[in-house]
PDB file of N, CA and C in Angstrom:
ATOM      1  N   UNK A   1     105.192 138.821 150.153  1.00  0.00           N
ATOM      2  CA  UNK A   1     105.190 137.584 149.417  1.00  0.00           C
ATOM      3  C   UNK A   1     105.308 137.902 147.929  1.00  0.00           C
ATOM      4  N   UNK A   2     106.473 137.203 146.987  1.00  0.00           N
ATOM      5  CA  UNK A   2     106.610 137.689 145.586  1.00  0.00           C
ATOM      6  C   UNK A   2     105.182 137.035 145.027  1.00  0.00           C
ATOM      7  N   UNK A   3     104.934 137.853 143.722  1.00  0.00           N
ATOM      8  CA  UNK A   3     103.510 137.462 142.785  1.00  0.00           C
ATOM      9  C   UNK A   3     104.095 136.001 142.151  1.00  0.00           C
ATOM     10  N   UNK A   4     102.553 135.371 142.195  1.00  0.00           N
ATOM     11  CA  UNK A   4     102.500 134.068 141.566  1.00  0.00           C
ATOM     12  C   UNK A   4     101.911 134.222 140.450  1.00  0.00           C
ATOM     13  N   UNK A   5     102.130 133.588 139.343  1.00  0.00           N
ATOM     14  CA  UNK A   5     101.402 133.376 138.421  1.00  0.00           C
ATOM     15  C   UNK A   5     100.014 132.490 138.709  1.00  0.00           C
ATOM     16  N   UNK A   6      99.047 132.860 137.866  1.00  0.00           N
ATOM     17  CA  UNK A   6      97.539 132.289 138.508  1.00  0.00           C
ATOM     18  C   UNK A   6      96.685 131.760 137.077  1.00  0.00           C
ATOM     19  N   UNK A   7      97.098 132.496 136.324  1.00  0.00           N
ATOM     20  CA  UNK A   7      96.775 132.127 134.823  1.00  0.00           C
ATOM     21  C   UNK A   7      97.678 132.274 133.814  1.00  0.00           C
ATOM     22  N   UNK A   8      98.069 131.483 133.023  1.00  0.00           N
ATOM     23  CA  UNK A   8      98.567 132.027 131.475  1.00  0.00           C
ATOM     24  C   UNK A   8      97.686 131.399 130.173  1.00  0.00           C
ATOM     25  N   UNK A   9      98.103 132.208 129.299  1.00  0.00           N
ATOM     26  CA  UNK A   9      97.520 131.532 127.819  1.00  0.00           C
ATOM     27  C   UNK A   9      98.749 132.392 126.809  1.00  0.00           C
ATOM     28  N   UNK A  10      99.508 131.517 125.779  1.00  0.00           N
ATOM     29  CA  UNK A  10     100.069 131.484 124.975  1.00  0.00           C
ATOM     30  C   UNK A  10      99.986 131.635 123.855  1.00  0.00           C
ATOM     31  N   UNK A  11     100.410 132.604 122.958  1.00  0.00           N
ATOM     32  CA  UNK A  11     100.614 132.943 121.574  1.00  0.00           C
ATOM     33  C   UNK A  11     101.460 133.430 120.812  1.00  0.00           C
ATOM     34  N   UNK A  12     101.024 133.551 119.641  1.00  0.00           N
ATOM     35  CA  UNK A  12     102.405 133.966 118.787  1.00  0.00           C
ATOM     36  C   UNK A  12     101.865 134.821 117.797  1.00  0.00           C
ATOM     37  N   UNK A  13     102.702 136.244 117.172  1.00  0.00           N
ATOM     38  CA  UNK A  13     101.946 136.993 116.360  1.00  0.00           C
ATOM     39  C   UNK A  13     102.976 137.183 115.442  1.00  0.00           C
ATOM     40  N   UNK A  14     103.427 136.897 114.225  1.00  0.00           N
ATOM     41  CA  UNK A  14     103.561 137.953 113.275  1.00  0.00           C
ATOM     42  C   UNK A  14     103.865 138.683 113.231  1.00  0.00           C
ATOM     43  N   UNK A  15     104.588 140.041 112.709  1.00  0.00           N
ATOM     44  CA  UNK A  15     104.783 141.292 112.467  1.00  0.00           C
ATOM     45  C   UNK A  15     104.964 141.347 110.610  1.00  0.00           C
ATOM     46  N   UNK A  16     104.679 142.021 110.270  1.00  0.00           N
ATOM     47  CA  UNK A  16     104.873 142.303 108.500  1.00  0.00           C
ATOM     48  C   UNK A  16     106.263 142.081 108.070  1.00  0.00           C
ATOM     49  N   UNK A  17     107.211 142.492 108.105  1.00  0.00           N
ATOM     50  CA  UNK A  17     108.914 142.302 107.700  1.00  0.00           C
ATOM     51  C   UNK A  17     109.823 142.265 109.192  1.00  0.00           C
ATOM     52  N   UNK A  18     110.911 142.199 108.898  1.00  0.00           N
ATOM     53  CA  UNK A  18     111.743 142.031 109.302  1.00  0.00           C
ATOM     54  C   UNK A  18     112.983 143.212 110.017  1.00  0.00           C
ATOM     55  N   UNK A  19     113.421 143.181 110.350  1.00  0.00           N
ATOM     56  CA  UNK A  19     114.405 144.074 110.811  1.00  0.00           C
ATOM     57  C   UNK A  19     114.925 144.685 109.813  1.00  0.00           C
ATOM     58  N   UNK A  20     115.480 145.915 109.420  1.00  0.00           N
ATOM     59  CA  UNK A  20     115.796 146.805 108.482  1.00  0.00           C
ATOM     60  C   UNK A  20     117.519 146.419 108.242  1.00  0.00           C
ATOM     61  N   UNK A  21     117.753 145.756 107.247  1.00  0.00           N
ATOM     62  CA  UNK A  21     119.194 145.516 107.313  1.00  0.00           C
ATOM     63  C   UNK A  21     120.174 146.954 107.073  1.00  0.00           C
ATOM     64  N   UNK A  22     119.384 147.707 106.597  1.00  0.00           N
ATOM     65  CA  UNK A  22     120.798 149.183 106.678  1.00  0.00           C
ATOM     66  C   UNK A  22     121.045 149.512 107.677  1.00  0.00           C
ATOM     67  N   UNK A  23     120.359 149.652 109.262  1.00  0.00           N
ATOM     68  CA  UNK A  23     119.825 149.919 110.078  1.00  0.00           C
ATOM     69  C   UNK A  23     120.495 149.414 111.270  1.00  0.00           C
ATOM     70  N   UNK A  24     120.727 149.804 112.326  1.00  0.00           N
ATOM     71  CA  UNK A  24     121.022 149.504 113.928  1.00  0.00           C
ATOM     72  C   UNK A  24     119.755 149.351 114.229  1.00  0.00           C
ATOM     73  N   UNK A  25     118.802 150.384 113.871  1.00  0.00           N
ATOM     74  CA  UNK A  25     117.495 150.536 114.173  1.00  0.00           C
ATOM     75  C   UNK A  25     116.469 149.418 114.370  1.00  0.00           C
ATOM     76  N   UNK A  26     116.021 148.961 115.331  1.00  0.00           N
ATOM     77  CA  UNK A  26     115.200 147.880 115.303  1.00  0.00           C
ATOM     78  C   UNK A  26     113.646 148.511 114.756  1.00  0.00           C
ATOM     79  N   UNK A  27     113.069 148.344 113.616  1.00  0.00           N
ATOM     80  CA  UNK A  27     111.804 148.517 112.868  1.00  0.00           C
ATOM     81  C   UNK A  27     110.497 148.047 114.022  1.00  0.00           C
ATOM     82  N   UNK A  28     109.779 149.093 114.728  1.00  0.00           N
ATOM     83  CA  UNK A  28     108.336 148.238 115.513  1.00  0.00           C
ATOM     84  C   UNK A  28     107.064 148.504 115.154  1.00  0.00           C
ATOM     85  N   UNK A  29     106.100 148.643 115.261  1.00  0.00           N
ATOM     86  CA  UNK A  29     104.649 148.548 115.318  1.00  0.00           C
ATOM     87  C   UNK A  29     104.266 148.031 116.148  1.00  0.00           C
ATOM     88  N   UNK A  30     102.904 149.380 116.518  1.00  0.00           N
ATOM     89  CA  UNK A  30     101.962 149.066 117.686  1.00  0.00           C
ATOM     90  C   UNK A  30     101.220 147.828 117.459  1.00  0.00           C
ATOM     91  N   UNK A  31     100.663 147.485 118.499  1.00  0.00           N
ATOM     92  CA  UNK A  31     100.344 145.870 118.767  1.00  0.00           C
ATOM     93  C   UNK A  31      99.371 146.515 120.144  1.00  0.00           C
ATOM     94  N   UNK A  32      97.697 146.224 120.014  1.00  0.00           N
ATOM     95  CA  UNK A  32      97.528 146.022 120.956  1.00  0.00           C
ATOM     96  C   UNK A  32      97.009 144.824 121.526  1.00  0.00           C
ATOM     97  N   UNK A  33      97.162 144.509 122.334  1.00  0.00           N
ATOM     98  CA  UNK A  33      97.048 143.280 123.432  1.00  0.00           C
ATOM     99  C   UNK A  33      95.520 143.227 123.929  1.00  0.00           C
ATOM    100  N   UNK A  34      94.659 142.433 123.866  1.00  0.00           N
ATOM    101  CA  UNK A  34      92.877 141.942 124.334  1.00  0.00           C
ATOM    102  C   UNK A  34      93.205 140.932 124.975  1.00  0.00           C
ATOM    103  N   UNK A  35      92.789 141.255 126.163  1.00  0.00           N
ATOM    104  CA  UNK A  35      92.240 139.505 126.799  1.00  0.00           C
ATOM    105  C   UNK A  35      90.906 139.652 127.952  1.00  0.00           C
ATOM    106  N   UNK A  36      89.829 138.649 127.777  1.00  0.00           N
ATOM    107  CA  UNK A  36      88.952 138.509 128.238  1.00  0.00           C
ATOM    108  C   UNK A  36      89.057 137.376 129.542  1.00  0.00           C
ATOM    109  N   UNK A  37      89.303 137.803 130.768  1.00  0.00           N
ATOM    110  CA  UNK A  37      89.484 137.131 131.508  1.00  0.00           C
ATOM    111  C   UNK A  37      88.608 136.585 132.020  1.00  0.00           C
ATOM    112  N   UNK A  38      87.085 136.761 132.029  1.00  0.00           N
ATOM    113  CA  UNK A  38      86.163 135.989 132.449  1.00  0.00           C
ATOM    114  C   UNK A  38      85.951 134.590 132.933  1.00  0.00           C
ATOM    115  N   UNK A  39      86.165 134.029 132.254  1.00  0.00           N
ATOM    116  CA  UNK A  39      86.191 132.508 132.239  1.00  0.00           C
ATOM    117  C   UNK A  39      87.178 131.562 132.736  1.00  0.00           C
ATOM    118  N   UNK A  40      88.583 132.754 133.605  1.00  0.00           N
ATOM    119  CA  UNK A  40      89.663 132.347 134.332  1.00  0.00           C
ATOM    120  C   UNK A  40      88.916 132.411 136.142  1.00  0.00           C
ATOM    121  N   UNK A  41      90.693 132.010 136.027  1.00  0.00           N
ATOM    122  CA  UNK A  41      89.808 132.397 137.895  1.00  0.00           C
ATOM    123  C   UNK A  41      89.770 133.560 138.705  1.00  0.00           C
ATOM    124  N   UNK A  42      88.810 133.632 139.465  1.00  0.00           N
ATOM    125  CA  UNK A  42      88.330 135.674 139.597  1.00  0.00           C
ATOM    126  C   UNK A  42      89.701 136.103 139.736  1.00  0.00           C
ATOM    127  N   UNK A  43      89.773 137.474 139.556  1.00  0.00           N
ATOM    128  CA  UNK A  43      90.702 137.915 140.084  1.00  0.00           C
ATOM    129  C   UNK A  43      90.279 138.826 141.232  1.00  0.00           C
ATOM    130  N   UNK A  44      90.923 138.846 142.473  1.00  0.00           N
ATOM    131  CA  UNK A  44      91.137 138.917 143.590  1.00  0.00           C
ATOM    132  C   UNK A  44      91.648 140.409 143.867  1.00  0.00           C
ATOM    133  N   UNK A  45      91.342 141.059 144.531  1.00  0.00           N
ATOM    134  CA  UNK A  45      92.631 142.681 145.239  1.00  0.00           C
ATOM    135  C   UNK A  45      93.857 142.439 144.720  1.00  0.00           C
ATOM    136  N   UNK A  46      94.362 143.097 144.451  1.00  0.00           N
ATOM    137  CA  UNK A  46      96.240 143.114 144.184  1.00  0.00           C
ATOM    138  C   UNK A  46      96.514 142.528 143.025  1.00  0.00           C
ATOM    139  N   UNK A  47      95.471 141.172 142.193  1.00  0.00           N
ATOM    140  CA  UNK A  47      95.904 140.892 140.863  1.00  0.00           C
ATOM    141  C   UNK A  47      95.936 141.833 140.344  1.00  0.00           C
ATOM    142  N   UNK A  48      97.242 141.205 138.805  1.00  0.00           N
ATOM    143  CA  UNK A  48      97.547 141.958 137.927  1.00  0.00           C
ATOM    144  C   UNK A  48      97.075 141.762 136.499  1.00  0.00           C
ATOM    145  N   UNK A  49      97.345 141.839 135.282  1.00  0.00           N
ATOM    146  CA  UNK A  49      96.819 140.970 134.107  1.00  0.00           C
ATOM    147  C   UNK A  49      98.071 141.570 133.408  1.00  0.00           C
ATOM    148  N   UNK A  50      99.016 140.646 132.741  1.00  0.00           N
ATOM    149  CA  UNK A  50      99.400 141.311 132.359  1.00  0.00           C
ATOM    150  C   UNK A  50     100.156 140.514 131.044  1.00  0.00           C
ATOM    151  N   UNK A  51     100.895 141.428 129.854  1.00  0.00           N
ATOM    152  CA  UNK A  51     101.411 140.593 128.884  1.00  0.00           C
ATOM    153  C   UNK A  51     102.839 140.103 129.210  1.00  0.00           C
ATOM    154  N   UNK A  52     103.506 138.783 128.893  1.00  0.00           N
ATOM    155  CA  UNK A  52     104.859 138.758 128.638  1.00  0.00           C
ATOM    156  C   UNK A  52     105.285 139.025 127.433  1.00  0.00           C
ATOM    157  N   UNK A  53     106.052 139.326 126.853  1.00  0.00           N
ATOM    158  CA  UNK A  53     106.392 139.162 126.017  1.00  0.00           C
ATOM    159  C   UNK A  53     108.570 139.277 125.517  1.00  0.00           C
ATOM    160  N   UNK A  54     108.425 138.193 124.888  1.00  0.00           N
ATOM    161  CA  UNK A  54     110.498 138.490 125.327  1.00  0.00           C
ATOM    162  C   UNK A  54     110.378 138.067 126.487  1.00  0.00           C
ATOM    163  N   UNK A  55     111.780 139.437 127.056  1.00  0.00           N
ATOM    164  CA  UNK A  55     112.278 139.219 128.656  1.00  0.00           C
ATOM    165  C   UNK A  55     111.405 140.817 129.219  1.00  0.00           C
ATOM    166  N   UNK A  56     109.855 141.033 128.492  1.00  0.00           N
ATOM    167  CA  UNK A  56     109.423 141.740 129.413  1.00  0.00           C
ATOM    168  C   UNK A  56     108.035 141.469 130.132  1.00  0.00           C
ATOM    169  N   UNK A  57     107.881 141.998 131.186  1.00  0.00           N
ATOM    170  CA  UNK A  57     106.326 141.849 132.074  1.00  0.00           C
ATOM    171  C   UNK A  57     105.418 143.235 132.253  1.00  0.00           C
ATOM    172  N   UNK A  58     104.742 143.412 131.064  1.00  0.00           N
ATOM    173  CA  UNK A  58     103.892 144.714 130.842  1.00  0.00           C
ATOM    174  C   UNK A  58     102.393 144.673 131.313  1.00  0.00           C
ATOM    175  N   UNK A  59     102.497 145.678 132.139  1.00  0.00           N
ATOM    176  CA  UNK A  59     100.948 145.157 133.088  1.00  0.00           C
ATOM    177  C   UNK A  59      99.780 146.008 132.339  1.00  0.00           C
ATOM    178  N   UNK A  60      98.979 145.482 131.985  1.00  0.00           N
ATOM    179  CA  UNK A  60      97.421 145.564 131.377  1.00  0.00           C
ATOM    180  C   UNK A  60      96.816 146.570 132.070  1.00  0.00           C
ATOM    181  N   UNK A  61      95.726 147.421 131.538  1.00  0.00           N
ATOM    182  CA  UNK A  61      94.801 148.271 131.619  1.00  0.00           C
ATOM    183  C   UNK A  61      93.848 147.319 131.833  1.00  0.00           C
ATOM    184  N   UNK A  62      92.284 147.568 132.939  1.00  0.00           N
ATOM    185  CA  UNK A  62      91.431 147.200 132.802  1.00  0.00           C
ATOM    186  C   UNK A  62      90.349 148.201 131.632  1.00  0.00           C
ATOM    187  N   UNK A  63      89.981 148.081 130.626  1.00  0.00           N
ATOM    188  CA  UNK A  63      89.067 148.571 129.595  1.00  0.00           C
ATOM    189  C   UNK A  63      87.966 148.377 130.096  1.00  0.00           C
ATOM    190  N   UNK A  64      87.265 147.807 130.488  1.00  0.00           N
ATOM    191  CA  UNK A  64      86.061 147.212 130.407  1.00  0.00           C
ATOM    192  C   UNK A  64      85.801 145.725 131.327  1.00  0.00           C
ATOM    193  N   UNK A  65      85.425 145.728 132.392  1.00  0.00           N
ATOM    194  CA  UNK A  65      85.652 144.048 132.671  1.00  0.00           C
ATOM    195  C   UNK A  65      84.680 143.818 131.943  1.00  0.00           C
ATOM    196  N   UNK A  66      85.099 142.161 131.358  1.00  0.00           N
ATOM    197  CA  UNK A  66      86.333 141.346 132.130  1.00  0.00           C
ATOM    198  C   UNK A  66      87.275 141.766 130.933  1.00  0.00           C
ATOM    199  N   UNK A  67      87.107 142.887 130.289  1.00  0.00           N
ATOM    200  CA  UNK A  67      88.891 142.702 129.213  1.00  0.00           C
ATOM    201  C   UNK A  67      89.688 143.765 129.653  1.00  0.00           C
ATOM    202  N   UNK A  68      90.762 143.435 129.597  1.00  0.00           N
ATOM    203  CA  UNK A  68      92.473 144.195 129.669  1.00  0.00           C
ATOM    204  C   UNK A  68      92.851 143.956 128.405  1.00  0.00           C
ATOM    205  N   UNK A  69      93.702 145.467 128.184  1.00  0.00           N
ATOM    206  CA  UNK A  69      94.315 145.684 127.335  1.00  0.00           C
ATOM    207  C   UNK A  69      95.441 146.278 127.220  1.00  0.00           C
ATOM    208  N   UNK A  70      96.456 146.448 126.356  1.00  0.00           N
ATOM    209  CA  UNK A  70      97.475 147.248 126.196  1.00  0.00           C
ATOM    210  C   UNK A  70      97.866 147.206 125.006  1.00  0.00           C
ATOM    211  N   UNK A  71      98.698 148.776 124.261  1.00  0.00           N
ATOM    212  CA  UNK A  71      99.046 148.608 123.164  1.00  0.00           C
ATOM    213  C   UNK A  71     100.609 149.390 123.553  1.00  0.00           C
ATOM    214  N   UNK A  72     101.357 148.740 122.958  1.00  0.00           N
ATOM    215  CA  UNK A  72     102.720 149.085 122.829  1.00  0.00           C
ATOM    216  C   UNK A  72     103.509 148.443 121.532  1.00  0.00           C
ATOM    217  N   UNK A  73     104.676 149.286 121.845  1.00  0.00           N
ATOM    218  CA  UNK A  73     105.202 149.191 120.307  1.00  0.00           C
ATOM    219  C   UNK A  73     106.470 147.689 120.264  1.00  0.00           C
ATOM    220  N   UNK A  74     105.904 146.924 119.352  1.00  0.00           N
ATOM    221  CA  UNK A  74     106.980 145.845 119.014  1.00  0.00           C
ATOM    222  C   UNK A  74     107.433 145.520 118.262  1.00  0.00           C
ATOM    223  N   UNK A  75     108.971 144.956 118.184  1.00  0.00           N
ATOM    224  CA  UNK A  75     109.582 144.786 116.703  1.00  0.00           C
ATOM    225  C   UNK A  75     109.250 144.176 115.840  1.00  0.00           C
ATOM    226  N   UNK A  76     109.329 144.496 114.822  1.00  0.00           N
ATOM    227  CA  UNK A  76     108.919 143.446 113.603  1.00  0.00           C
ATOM    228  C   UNK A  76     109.289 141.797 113.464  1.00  0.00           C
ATOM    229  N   UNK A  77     108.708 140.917 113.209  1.00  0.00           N
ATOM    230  CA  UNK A  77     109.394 139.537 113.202  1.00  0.00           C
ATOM    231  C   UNK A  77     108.070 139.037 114.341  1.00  0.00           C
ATOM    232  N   UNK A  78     108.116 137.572 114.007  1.00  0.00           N
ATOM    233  CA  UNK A  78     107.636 136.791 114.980  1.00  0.00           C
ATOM    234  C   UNK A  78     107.234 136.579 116.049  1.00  0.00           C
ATOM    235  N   UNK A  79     106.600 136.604 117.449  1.00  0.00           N
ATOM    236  CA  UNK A  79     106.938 137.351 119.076  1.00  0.00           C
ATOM    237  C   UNK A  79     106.549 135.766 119.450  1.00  0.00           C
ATOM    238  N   UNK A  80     106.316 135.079 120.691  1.00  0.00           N
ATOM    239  CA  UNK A  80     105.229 134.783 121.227  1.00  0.00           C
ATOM    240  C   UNK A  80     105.507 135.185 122.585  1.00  0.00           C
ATOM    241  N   UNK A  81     103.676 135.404 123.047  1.00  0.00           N
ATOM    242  CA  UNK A  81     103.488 136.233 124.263  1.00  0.00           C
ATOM    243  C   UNK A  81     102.446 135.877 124.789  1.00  0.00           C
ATOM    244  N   UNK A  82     102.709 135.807 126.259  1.00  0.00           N
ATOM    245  CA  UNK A  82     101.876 134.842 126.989  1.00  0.00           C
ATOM    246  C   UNK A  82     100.986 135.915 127.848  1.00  0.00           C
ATOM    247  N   UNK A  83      99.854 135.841 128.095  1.00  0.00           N
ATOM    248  CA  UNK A  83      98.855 136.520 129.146  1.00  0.00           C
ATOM    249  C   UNK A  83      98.924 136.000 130.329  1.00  0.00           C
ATOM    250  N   UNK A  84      98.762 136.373 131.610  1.00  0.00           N
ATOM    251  CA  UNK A  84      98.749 135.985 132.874  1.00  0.00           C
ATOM    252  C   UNK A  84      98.172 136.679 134.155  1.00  0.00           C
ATOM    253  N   UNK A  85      97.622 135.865 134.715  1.00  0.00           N
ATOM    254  CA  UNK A  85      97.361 137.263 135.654  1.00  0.00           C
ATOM    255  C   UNK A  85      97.744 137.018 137.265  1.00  0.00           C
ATOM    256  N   UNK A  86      98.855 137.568 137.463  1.00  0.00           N
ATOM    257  CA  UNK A  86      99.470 137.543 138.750  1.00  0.00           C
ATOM    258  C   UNK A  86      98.977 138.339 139.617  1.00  0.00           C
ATOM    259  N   UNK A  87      99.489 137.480 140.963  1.00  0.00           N
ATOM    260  CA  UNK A  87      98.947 137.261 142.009  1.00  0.00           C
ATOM    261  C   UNK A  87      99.363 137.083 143.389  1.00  0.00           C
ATOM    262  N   UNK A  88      98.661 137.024 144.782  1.00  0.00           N
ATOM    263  CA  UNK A  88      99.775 137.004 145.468  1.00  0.00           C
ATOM    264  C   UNK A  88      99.723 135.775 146.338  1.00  0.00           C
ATOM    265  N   UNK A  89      98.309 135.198 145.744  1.00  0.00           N
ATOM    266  CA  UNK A  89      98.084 133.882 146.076  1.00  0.00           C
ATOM    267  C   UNK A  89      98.332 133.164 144.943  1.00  0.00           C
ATOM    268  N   UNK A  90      98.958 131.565 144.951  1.00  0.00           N
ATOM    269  CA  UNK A  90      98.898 130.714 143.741  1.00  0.00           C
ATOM    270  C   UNK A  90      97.711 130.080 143.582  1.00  0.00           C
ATOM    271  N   UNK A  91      97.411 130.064 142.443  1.00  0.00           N
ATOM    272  CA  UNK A  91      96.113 129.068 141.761  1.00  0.00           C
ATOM    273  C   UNK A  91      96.864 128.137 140.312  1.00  0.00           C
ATOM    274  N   UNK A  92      96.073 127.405 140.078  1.00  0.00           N
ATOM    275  CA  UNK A  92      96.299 126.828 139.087  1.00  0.00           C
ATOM    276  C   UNK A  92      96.802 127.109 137.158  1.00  0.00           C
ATOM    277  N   UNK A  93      97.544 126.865 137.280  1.00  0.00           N
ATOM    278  CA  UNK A  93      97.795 127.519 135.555  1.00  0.00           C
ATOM    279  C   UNK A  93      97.338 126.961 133.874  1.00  0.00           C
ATOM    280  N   UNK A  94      96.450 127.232 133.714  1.00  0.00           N
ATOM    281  CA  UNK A  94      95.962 126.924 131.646  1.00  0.00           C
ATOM    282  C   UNK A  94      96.216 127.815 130.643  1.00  0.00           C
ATOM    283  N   UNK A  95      96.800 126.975 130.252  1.00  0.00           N
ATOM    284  CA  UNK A  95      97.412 127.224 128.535  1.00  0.00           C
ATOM    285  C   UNK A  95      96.051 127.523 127.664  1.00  0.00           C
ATOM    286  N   UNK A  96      96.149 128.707 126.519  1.00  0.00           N
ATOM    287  CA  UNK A  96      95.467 128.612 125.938  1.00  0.00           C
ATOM    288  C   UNK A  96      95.827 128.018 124.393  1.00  0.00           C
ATOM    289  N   UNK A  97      94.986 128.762 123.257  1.00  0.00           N
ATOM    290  CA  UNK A  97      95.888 128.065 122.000  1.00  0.00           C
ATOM    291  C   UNK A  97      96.522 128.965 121.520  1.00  0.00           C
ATOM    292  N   UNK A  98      97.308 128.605 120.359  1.00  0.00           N
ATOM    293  CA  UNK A  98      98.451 128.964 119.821  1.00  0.00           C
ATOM    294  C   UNK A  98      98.226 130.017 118.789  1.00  0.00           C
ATOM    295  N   UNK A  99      98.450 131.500 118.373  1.00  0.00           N
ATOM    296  CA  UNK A  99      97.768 131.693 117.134  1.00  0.00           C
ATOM    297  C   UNK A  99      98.708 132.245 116.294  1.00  0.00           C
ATOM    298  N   UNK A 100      98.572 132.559 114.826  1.00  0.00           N
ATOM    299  CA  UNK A 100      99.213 133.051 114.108  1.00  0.00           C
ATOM    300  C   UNK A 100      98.925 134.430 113.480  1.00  0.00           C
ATOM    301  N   UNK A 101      99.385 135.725 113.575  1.00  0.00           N
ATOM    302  CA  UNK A 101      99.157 136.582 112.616  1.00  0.00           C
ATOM    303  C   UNK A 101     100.009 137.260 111.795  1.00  0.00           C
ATOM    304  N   UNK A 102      99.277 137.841 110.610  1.00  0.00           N
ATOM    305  CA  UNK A 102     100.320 138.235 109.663  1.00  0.00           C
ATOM    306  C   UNK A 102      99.489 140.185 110.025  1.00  0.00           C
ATOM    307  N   UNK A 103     100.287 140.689 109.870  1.00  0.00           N
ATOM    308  CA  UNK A 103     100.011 142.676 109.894  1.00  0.00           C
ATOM    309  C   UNK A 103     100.529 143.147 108.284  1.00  0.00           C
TER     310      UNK A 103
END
């Protein structure tokens, strides 16, 4: 059975500048990723937690329950990136809020 989504929460971060105009080179910085899943719904055998971000699906470290984390490297400029934690049963999906950062 393909994974369902079971939770998301939505955001948006910032990066310091912009893409390097001399450059092919896309400019990134590490970014790591926190989320405290507690207060979602349990997660179950086989869930995942993981970030979207773009057109990718990067699956989370458990740190510590209830937080997952990950740090990877992203381009400079604007992102937004949603948390989720898939599944192989469906549950219900909540949005969280929106945030802004500057690096």
């Amino acid at each position: 059975m393909p994974s369902q989504e079971r939770w998301t929460r939505t955001n948006r971060r910032t990066m310091a500048s912009s893409q390097s105009p001399s450059s092919q080179h896309v400019l990134t910085a590490p970014v790591t990723f926190n989320v405290n899943v507690a207060k979602q719904t349990p997660l179950k055998q086989g869930d995942a937690v993981v970030v979207l971000i773009g057109d990718k699906t990067l699956t989370m470290a458990c740190s510590g329950q209830p937080v997952w984390s990950l740090t990877v490297a992203v381009p400079l400029g604007e992102h937004s990136y949603t948390y989720a934690i898939m599944g192989s049963t469906q549950a219900a999906a909540s949005s969280g809020p929106s945030a802004t950062a500057a690096e």
